[in-house]
C-alpha atoms as a PDB file:
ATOM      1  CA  UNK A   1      77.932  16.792 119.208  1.00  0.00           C
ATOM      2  CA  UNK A   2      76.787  18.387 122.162  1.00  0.00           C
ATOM      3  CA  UNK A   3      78.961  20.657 124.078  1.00  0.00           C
ATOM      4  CA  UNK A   4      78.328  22.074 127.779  1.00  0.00           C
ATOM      5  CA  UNK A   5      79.688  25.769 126.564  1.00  0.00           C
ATOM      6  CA  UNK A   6      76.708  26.140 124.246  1.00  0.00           C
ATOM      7  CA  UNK A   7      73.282  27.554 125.430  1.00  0.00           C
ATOM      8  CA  UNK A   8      69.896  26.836 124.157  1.00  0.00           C
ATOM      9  CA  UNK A   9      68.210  30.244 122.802  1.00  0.00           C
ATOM     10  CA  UNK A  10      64.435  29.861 122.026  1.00  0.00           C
ATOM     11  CA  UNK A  11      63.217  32.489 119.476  1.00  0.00           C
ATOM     12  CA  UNK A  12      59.850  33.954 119.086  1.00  0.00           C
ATOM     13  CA  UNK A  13      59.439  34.973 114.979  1.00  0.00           C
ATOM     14  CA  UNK A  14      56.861  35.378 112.781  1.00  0.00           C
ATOM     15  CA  UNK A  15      56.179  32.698 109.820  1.00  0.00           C
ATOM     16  CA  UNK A  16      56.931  35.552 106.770  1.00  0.00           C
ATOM     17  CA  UNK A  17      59.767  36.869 108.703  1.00  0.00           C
ATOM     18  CA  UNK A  18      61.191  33.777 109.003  1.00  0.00           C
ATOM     19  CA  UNK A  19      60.702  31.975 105.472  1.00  0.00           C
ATOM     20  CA  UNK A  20      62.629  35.686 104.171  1.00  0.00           C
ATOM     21  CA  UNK A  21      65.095  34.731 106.822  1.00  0.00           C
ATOM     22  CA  UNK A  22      66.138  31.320 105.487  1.00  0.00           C
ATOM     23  CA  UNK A  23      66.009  32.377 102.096  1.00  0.00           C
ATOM     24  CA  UNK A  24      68.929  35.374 103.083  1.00  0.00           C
ATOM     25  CA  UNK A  25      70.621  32.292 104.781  1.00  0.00           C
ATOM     26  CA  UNK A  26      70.178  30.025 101.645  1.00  0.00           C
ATOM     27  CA  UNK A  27      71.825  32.776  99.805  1.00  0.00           C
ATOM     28  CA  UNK A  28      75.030  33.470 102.790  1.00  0.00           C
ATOM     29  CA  UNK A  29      75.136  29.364 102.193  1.00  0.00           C
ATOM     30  CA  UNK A  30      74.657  29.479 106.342  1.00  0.00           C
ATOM     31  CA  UNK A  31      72.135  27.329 108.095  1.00  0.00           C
ATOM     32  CA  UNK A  32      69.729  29.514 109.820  1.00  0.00           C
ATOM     33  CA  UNK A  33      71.811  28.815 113.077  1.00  0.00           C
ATOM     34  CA  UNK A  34      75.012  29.579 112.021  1.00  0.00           C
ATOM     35  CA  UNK A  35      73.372  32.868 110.311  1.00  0.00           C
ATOM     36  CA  UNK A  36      72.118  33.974 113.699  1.00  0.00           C
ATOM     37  CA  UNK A  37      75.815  33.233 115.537  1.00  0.00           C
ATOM     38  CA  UNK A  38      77.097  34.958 112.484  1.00  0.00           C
ATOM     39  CA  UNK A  39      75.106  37.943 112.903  1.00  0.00           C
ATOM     40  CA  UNK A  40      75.005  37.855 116.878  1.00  0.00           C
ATOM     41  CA  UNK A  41      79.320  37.861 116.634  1.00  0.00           C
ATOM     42  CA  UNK A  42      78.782  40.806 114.344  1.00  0.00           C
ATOM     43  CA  UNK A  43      76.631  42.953 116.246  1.00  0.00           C
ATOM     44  CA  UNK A  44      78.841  41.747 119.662  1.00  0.00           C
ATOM     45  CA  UNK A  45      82.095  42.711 117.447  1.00  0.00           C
ATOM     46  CA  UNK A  46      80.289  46.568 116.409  1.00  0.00           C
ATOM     47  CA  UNK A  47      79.380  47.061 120.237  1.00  0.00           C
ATOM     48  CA  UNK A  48      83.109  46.602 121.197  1.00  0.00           C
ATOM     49  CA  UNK A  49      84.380  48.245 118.364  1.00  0.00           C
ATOM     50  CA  UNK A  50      82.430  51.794 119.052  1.00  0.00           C
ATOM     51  CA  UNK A  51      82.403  50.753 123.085  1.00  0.00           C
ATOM     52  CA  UNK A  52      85.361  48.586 123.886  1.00  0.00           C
ATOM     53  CA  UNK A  53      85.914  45.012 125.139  1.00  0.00           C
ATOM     54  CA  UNK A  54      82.881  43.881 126.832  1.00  0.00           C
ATOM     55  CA  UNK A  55      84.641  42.133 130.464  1.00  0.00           C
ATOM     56  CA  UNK A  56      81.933  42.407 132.657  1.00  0.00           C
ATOM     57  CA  UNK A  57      80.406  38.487 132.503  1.00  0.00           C
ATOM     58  CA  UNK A  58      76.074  39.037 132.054  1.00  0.00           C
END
Protein backbone atom coordinates (compact mmCIF):
# COMPACT_ATOMS: atom_id res chain seq x y z
CA UNK A 1 0.00 0.00 0.00
CA UNK A 2 1.28 3.19 -0.87
CA UNK A 3 1.63 5.86 1.64
CA UNK A 4 2.34 9.75 0.96
CA UNK A 5 4.95 9.80 4.14
CA UNK A 6 7.30 7.47 2.29
CA UNK A 7 9.99 8.73 -0.22
CA UNK A 8 11.42 7.04 -3.16
CA UNK A 9 15.41 6.62 -2.68
CA UNK A 10 17.21 5.46 -5.91
CA UNK A 11 20.56 3.72 -5.13
CA UNK A 12 23.60 3.51 -7.22
CA UNK A 13 25.54 -0.13 -6.18
CA UNK A 14 27.68 -2.31 -7.70
CA UNK A 15 26.45 -5.98 -8.90
CA UNK A 16 29.07 -7.97 -6.23
CA UNK A 17 28.28 -5.51 -3.61
CA UNK A 18 24.92 -6.03 -3.94
CA UNK A 19 24.44 -9.96 -4.43
CA UNK A 20 26.79 -9.95 -0.74
CA UNK A 21 24.16 -7.51 0.32
CA UNK A 22 21.08 -9.70 -0.12
CA UNK A 23 22.75 -12.63 1.02
CA UNK A 24 23.51 -10.56 4.72
CA UNK A 25 19.71 -9.73 4.32
CA UNK A 26 18.73 -13.42 3.56
CA UNK A 27 20.56 -14.22 6.67
CA UNK A 28 18.83 -10.91 9.07
CA UNK A 29 15.50 -12.69 7.34
CA UNK A 30 14.96 -8.75 6.08
CA UNK A 31 14.11 -7.92 2.52
CA UNK A 32 16.79 -5.83 1.13
CA UNK A 33 14.44 -2.77 1.85
CA UNK A 34 13.64 -3.29 5.17
CA UNK A 35 17.58 -4.07 5.72
CA UNK A 36 18.42 -0.62 4.43
CA UNK A 37 15.50 1.21 6.82
CA UNK A 38 16.92 -1.08 9.41
CA UNK A 39 20.33 0.04 9.04
CA UNK A 40 19.46 3.79 8.03
CA UNK A 41 17.29 3.91 11.76
CA UNK A 42 20.49 2.56 13.21
CA UNK A 43 22.98 4.83 11.98
CA UNK A 44 20.10 7.90 12.54
CA UNK A 45 19.69 6.34 16.25
CA UNK A 46 24.05 6.35 16.78
CA UNK A 47 24.10 10.07 15.39
CA UNK A 48 21.59 11.15 18.14
CA UNK A 49 22.90 9.04 20.63
CA UNK A 50 26.70 10.59 20.50
CA UNK A 51 24.99 14.12 19.10
CA UNK A 52 21.49 14.48 20.41
CA UNK A 53 17.98 14.65 18.91
CA UNK A 54 18.25 15.68 15.41
CA UNK A 55 15.11 18.76 15.28
CA UNK A 56 16.27 20.71 12.62
CA UNK A 57 13.85 19.28 9.49
CA UNK A 58 16.64 18.67 6.16
Amino acid sequence: MKNSNYKHLSLRIDEELLKKFHYVCEYDGRSANGQLLYLVRKCVAEYEKEFGTITKEA
